[in-house]
N, C-alpha and C. Protein backbone atom coordinates (compact mmCIF):
# COMPACT_ATOMS: atom_id res chain seq x y z
N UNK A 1 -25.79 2.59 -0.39
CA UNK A 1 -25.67 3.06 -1.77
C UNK A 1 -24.25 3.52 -2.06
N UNK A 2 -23.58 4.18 -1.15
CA UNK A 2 -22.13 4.90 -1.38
C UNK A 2 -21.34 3.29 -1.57
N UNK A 3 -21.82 2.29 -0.56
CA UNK A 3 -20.74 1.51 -1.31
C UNK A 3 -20.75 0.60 -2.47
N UNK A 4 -21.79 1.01 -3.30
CA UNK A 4 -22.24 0.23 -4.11
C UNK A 4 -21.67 1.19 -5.39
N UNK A 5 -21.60 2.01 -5.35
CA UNK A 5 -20.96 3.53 -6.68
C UNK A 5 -19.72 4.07 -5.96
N UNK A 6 -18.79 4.01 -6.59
CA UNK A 6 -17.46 4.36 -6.59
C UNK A 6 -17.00 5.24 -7.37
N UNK A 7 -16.08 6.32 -7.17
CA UNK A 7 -15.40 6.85 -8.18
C UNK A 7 -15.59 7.83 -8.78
N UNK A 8 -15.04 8.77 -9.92
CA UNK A 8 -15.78 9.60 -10.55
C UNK A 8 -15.51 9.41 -12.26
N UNK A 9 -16.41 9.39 -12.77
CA UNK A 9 -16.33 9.31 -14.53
C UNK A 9 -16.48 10.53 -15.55
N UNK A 10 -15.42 10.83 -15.71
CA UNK A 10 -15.76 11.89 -16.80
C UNK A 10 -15.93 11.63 -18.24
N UNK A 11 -17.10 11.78 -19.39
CA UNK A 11 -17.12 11.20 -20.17
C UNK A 11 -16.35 12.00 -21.32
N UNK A 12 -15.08 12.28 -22.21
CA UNK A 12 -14.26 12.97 -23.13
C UNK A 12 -14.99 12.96 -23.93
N UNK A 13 -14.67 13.95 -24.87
CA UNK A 13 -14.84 14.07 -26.43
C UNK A 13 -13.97 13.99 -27.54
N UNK A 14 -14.49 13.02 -28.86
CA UNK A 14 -13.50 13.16 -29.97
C UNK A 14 -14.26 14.09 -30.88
N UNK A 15 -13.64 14.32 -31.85
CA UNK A 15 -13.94 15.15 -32.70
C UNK A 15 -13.22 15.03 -34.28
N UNK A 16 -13.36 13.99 -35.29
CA UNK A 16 -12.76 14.41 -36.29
C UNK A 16 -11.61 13.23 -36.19
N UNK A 17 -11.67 12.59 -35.04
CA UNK A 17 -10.73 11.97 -34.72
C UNK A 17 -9.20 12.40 -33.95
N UNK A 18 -9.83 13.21 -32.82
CA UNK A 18 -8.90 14.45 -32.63
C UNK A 18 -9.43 14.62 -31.27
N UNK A 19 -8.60 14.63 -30.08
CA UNK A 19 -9.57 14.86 -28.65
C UNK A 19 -9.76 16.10 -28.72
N UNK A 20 -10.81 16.30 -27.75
CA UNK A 20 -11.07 17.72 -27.83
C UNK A 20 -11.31 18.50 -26.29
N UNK A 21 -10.11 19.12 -26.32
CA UNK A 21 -9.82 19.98 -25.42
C UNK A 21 -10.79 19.86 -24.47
N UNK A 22 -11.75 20.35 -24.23
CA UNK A 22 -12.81 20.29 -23.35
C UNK A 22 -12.34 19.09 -22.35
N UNK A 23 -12.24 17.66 -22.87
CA UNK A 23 -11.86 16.41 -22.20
C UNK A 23 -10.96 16.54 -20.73
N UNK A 24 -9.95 17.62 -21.70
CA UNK A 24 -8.83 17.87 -19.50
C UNK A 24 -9.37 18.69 -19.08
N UNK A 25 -9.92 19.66 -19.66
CA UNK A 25 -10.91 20.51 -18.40
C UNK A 25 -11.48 19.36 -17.55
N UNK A 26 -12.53 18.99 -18.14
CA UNK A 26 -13.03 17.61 -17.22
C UNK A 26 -12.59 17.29 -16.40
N UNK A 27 -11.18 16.53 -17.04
CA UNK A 27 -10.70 15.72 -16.06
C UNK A 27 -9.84 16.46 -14.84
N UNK A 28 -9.46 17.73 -15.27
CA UNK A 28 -9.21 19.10 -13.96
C UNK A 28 -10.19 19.16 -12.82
N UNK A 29 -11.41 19.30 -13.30
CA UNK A 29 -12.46 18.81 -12.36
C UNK A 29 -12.45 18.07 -11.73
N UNK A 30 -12.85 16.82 -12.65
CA UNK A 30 -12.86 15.19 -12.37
C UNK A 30 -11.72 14.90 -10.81
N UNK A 31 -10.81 15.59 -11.31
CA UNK A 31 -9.37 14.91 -10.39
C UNK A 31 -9.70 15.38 -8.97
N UNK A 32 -9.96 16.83 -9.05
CA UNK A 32 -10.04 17.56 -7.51
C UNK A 32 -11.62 16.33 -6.85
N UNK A 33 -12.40 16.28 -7.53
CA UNK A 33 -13.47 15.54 -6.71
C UNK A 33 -13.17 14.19 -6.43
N UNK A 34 -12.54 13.85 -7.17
CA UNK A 34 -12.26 12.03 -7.07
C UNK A 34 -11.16 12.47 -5.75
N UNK A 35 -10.29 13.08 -5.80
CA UNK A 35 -9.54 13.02 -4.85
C UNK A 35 -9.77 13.33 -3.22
N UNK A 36 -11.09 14.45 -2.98
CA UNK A 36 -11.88 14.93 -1.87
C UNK A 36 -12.60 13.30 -1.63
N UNK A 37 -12.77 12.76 -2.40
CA UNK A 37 -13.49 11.28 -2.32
C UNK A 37 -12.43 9.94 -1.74
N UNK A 38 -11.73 10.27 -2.21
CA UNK A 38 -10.44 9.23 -2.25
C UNK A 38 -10.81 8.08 -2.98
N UNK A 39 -11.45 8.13 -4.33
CA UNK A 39 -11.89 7.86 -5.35
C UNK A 39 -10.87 7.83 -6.64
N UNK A 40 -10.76 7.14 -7.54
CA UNK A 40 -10.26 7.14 -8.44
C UNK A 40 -10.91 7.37 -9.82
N UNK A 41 -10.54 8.23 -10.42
CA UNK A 41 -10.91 8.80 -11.74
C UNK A 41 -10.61 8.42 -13.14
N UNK A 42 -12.17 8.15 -13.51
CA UNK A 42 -11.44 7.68 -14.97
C UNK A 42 -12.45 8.07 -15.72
N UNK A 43 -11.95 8.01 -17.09
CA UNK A 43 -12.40 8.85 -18.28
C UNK A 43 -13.07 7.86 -19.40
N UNK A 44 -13.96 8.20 -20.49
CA UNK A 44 -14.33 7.51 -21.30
C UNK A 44 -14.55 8.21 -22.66
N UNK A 45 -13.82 7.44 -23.36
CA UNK A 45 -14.07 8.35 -24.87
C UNK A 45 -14.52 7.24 -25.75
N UNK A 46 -15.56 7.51 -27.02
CA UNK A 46 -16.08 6.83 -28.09
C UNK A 46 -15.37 7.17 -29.10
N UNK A 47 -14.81 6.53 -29.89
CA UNK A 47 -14.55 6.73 -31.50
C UNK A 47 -14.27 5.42 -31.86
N UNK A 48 -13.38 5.57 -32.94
CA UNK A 48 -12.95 4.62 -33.74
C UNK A 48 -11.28 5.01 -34.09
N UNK A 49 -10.53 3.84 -34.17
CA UNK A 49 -8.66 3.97 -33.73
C UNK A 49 -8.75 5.37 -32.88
N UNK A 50 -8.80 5.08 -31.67
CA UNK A 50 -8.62 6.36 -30.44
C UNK A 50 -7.83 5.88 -29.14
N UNK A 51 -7.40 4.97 -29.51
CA UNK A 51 -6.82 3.97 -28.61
C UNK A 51 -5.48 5.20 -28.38
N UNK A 52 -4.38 5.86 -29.24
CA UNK A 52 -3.51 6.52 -28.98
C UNK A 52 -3.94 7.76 -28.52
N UNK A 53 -5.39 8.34 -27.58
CA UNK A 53 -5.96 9.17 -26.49
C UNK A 53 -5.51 8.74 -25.34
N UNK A 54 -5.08 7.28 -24.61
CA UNK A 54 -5.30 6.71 -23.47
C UNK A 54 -4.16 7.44 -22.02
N UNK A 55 -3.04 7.58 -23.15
CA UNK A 55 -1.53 8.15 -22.23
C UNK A 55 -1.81 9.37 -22.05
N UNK A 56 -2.32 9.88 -23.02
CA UNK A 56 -2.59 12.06 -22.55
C UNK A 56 -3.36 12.11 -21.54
N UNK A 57 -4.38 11.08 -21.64
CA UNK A 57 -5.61 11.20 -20.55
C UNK A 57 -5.32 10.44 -19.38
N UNK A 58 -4.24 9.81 -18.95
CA UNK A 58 -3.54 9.70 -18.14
C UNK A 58 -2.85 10.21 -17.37
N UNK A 59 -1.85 11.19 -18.13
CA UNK A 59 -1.12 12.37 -18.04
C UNK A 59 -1.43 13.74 -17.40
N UNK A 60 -2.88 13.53 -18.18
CA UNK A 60 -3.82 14.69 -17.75
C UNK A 60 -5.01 14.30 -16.28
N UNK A 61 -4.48 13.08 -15.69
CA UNK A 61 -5.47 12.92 -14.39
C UNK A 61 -6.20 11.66 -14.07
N UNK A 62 -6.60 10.63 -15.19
CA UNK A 62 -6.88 10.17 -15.21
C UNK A 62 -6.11 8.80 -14.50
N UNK A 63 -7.25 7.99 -13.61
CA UNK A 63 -6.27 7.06 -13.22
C UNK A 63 -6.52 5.60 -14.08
N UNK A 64 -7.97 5.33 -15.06
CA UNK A 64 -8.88 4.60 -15.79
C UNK A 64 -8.59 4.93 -17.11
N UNK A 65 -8.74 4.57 -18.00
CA UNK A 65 -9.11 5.45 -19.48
C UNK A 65 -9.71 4.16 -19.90
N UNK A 66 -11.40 4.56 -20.63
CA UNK A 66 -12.16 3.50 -21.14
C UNK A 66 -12.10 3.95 -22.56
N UNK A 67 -11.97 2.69 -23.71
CA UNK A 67 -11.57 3.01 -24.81
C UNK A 67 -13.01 2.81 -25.46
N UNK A 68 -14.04 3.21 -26.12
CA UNK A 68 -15.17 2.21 -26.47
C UNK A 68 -14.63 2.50 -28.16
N UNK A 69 -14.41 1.83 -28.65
CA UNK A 69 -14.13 1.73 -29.95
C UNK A 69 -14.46 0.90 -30.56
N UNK A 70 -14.88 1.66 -31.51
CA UNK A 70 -16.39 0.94 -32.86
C UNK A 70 -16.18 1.77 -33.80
N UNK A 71 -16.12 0.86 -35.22
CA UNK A 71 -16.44 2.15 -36.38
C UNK A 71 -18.25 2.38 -36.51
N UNK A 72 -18.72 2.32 -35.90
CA UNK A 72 -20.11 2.99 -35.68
C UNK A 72 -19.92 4.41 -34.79
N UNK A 73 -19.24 3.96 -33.91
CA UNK A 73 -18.91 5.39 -33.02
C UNK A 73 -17.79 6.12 -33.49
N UNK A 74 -17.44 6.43 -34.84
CA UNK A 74 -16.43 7.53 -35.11
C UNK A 74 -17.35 8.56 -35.08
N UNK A 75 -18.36 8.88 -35.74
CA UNK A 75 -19.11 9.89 -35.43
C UNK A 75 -19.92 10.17 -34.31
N UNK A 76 -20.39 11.53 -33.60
CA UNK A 76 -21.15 10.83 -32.60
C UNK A 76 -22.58 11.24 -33.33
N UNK A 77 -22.93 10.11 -32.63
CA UNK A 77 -24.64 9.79 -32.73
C UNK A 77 -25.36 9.62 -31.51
N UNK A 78 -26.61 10.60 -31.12
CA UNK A 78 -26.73 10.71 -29.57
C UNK A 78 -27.15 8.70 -29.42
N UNK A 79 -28.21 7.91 -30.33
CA UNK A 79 -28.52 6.75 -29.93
C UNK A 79 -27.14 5.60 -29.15
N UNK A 80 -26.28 5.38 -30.40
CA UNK A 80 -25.24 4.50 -29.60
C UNK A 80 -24.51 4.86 -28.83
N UNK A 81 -24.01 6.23 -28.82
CA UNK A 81 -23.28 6.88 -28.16
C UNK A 81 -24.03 6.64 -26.47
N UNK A 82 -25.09 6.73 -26.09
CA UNK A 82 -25.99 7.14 -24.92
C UNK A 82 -25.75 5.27 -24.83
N UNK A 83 -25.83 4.43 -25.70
CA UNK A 83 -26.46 3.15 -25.46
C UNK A 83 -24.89 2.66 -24.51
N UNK A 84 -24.14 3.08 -25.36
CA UNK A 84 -22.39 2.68 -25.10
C UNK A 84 -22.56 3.14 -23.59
N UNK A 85 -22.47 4.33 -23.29
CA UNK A 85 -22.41 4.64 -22.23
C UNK A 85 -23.47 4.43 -20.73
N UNK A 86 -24.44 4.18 -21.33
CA UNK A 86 -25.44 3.83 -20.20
C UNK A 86 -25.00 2.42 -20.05
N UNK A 87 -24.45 1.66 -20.70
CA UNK A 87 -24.13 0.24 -20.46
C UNK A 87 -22.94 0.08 -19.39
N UNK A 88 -21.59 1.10 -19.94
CA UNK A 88 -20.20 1.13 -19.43
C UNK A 88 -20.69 1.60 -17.66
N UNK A 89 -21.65 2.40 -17.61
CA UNK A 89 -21.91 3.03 -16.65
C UNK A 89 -22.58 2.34 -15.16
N UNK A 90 -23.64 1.58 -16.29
CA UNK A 90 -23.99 0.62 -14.82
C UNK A 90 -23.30 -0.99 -15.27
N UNK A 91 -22.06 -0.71 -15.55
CA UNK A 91 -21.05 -1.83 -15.13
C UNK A 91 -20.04 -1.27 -14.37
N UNK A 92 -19.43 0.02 -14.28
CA UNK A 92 -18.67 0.70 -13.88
C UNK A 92 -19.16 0.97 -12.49
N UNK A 93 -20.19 1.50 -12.20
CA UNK A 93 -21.31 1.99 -11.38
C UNK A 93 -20.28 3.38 -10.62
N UNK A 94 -19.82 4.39 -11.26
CA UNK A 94 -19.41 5.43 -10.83
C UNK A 94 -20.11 6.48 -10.16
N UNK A 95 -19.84 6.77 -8.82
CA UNK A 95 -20.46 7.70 -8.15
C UNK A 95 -21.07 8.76 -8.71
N UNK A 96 -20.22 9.44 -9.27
CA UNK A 96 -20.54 10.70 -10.54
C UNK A 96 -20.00 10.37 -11.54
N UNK A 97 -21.00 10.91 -13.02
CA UNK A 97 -20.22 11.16 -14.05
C UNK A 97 -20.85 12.51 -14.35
N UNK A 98 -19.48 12.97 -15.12
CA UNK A 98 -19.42 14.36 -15.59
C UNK A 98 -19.25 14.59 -16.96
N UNK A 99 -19.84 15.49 -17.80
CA UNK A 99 -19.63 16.02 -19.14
C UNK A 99 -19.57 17.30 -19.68
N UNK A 100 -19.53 17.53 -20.42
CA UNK A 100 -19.00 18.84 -21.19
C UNK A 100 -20.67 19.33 -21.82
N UNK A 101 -20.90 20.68 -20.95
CA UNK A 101 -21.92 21.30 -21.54
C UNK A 101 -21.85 21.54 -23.06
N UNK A 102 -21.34 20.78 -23.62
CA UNK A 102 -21.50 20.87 -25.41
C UNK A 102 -22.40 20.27 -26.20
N UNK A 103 -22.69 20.62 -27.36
CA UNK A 103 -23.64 20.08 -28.11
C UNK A 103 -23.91 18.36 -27.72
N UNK A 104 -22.27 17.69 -27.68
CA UNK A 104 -22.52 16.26 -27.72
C UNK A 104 -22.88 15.93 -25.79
N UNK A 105 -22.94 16.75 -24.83
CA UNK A 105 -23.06 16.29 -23.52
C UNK A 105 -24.44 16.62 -23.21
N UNK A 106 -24.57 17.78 -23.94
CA UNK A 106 -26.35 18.31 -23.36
C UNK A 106 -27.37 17.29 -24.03
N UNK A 107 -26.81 16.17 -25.66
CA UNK A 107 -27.71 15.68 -25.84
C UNK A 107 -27.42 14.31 -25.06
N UNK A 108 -26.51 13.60 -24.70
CA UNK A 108 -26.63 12.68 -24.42
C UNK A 108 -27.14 12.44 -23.30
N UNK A 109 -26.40 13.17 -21.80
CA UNK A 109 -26.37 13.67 -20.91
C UNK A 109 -27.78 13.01 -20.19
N UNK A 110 -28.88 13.65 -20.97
CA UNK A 110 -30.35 13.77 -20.54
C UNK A 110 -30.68 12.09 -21.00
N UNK A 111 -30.40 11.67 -22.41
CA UNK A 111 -30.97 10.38 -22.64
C UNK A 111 -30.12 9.44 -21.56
N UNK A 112 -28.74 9.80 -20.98
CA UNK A 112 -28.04 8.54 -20.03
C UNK A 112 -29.02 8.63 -18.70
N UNK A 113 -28.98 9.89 -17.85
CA UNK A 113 -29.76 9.71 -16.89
C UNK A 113 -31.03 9.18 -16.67
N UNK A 114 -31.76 9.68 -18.03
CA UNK A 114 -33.13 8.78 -17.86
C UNK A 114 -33.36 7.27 -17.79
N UNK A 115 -32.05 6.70 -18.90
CA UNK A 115 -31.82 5.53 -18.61
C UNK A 115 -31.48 4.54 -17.49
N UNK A 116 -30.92 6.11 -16.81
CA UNK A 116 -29.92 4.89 -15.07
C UNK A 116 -30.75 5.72 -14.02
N UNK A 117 -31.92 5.89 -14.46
CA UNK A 117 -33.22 6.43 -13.63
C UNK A 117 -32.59 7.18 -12.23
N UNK A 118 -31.90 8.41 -12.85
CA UNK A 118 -31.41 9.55 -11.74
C UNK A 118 -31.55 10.93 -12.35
N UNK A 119 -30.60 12.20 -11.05
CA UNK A 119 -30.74 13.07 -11.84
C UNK A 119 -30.17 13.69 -12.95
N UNK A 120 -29.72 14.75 -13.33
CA UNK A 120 -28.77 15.45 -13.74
C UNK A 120 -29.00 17.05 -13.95
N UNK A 121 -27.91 17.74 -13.49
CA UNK A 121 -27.67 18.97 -13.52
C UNK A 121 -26.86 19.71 -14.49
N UNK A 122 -27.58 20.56 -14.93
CA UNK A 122 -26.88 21.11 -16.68
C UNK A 122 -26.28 22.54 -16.63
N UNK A 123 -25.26 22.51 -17.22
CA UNK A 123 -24.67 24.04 -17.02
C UNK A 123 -23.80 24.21 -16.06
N UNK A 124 -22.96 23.86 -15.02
CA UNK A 124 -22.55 23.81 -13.79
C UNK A 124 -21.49 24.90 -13.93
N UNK A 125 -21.33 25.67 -12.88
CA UNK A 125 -20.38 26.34 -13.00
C UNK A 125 -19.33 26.10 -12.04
N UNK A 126 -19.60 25.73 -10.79
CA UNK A 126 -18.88 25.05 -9.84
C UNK A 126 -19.49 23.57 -9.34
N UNK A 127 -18.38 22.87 -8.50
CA UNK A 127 -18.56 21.60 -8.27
C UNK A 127 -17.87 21.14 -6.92
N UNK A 128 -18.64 20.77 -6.49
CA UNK A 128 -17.80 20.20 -4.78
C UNK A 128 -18.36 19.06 -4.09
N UNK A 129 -17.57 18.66 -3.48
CA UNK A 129 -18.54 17.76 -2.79
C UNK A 129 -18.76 18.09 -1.46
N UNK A 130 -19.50 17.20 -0.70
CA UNK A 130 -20.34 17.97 0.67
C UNK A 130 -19.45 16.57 1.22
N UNK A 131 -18.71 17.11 2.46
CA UNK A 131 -17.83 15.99 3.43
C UNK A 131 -18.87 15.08 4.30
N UNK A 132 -20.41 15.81 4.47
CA UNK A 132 -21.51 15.13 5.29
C UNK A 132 -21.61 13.81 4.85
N UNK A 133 -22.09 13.71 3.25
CA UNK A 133 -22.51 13.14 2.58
C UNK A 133 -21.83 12.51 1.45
N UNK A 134 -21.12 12.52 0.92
CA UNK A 134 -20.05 12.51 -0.24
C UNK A 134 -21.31 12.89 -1.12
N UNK A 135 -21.92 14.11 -1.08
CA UNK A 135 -22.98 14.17 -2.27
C UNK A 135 -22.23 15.24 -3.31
N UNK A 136 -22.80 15.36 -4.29
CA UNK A 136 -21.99 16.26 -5.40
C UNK A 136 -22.31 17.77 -5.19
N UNK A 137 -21.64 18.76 -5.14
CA UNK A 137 -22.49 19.88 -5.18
C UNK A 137 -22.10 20.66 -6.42
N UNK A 138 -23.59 20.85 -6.98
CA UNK A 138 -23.66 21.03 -8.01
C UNK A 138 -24.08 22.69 -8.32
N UNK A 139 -22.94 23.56 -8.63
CA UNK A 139 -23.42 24.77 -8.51
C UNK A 139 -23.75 25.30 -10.04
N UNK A 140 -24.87 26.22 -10.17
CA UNK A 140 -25.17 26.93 -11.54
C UNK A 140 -26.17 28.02 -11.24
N UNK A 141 -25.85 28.76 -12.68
CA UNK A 141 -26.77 30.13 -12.36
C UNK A 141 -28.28 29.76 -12.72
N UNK A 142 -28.93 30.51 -11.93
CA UNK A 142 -30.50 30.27 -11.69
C UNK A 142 -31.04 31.89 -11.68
N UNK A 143 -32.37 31.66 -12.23
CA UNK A 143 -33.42 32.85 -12.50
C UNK A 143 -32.51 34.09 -13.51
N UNK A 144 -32.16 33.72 -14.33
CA UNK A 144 -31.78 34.74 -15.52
C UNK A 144 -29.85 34.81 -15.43
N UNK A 145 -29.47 33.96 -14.95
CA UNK A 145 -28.02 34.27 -14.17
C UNK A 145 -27.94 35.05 -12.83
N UNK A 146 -28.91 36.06 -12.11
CA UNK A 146 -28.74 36.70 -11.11
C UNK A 146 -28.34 35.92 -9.62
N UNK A 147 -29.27 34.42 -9.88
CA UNK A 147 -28.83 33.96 -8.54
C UNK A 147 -27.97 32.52 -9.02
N UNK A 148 -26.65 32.21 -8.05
CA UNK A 148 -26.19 30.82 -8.52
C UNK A 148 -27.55 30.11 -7.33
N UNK A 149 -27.57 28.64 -8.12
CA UNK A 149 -28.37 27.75 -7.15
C UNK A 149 -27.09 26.56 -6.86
N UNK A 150 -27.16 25.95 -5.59
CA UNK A 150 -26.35 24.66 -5.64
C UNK A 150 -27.43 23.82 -5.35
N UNK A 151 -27.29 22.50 -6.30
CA UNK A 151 -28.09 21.43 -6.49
C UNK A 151 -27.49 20.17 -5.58
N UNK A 152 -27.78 19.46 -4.90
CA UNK A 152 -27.83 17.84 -4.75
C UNK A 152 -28.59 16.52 -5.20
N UNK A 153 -27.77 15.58 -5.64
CA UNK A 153 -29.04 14.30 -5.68
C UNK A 153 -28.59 13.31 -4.79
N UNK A 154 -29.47 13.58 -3.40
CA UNK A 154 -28.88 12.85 -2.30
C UNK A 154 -29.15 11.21 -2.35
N UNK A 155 -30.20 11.04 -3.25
CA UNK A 155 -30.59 9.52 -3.31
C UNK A 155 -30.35 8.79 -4.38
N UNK A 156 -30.33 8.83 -5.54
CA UNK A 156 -30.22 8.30 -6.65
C UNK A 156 -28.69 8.51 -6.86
N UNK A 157 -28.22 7.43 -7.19
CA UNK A 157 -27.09 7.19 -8.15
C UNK A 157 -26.79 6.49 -9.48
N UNK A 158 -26.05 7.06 -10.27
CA UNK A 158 -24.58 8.19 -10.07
C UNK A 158 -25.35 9.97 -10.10
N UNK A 159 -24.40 10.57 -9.25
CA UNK A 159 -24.81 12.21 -9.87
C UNK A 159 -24.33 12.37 -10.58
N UNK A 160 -25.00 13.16 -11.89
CA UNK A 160 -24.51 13.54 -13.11
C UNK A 160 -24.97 14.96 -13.23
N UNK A 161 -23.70 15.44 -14.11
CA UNK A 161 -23.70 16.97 -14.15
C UNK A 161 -22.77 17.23 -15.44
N UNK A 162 -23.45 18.44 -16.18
CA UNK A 162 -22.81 18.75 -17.53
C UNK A 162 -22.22 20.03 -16.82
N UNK A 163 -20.76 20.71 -17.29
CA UNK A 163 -19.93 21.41 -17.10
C UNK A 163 -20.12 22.32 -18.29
N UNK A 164 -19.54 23.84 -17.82
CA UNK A 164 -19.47 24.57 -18.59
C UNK A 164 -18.42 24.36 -19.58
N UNK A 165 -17.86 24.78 -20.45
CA UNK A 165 -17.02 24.53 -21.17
C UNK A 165 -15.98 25.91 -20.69
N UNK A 166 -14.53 25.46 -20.23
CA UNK A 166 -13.58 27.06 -20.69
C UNK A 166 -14.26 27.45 -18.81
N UNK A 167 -14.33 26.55 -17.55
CA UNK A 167 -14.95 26.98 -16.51
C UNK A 167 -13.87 26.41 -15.87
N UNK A 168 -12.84 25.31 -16.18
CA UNK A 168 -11.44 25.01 -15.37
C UNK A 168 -10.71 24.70 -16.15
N UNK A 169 -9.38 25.27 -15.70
CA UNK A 169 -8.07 25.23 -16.46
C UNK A 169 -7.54 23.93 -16.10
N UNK A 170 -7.06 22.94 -17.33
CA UNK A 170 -6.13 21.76 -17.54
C UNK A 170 -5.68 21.86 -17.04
N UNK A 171 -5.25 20.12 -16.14
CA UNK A 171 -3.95 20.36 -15.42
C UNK A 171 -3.26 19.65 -16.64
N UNK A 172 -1.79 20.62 -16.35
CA UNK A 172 -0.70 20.49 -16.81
C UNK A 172 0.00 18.34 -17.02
N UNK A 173 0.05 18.31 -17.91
CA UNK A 173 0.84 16.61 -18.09
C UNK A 173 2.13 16.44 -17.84
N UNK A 174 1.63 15.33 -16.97
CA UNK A 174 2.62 14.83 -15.55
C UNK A 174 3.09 13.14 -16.70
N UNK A 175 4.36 13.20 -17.02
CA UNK A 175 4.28 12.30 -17.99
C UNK A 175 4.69 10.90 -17.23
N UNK A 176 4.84 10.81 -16.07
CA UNK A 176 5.56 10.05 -14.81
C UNK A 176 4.13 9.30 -14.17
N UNK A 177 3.17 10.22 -14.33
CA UNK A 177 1.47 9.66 -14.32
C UNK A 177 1.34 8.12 -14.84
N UNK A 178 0.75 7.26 -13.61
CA UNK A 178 0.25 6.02 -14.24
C UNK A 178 -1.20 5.65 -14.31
N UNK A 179 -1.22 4.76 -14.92
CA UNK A 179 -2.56 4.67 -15.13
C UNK A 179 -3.11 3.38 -15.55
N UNK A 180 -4.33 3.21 -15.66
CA UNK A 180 -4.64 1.38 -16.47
C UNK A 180 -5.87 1.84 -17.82
């Protein structure tokens, strides 16, 4: 199975036609795990003319940037939005993908995994991977916030996990960063 899923996918957000911050947190994440992997990281954003997102998100970690651009997807809508991405996903077949505990990740989030018949873990506050296994570790607070739990999905792939928002600081843009 590990050699069949590669990589790590973080899925960005637009907004208004405007990235939205949240996206390099991600990919702050995104980078430290793809790299414990020796994996390469890439990002995916929906809109419409978003094509001038591709170099920041480069800049910011990314070694991929997937453009899905449609004037159906300037707004998001959980149906195409989930359809876009459950498609990109098992063509991509990325080890993990990751999203932004926000309105637009908590809804999609749940309709992608059901689709690519795995799990997903919501809320995360930390993230690591296990060197045993290359499995994801998926940390979040459990029973009222008092206890963190760390989660695995040792069998099913990709692991997917929604992130807190404002839980890792951007890395800084490296403008010397390449990318495809």
């Amino acid at each position: 199975m590990a050699l069949t899923y590669r990589g790590v996918m973080v899925i960005g957000e637009q907004r208004g036609g405007e990235l939205h911050p949240v996206t390099y947190e991600l990919l702050a994440r995104g980078r430290v795990l793809a790299d414990k992997l020796s994996e390469e990281l890439s990002c995916v954003v929906l809109g419409h003319e978003i094509e001038r997102f591709a170099e920041g998100i480069i800049q910011r970690g990314a070694d991929i940037v997937y453009i899905v651009d449609n004037p159906a997807l300037r707004h998001f809508l959980p149906r195409p939005y989930a359809a876009a991405l459950t498609r990109l996903a098992k063509e991509a077949k990325p080890e993990i993908i990751l999203a932004a505990a926000t309105t637009q990740g908590r809804t999609i989030m749940p309709l992608i995994a059901a689709r690519l018949d795995t799990g997903l873990t919501a809320d995360c506050t930390g993230l690591d991977i296990d060197p045993l296994d290359r499995s994801l570790l998926q940390t979040r607070p459990a029973i009222g916030g008092n206890v963190m739990a760390t989660i695995k999905t040792p069998v099913s792939r990709p692991q997917m996990a929604t992130v807190r928002p404002k839980s890792a600081k951007p890395l800084a843009a490296d403008e010397a960063r390449c990318g495809r």
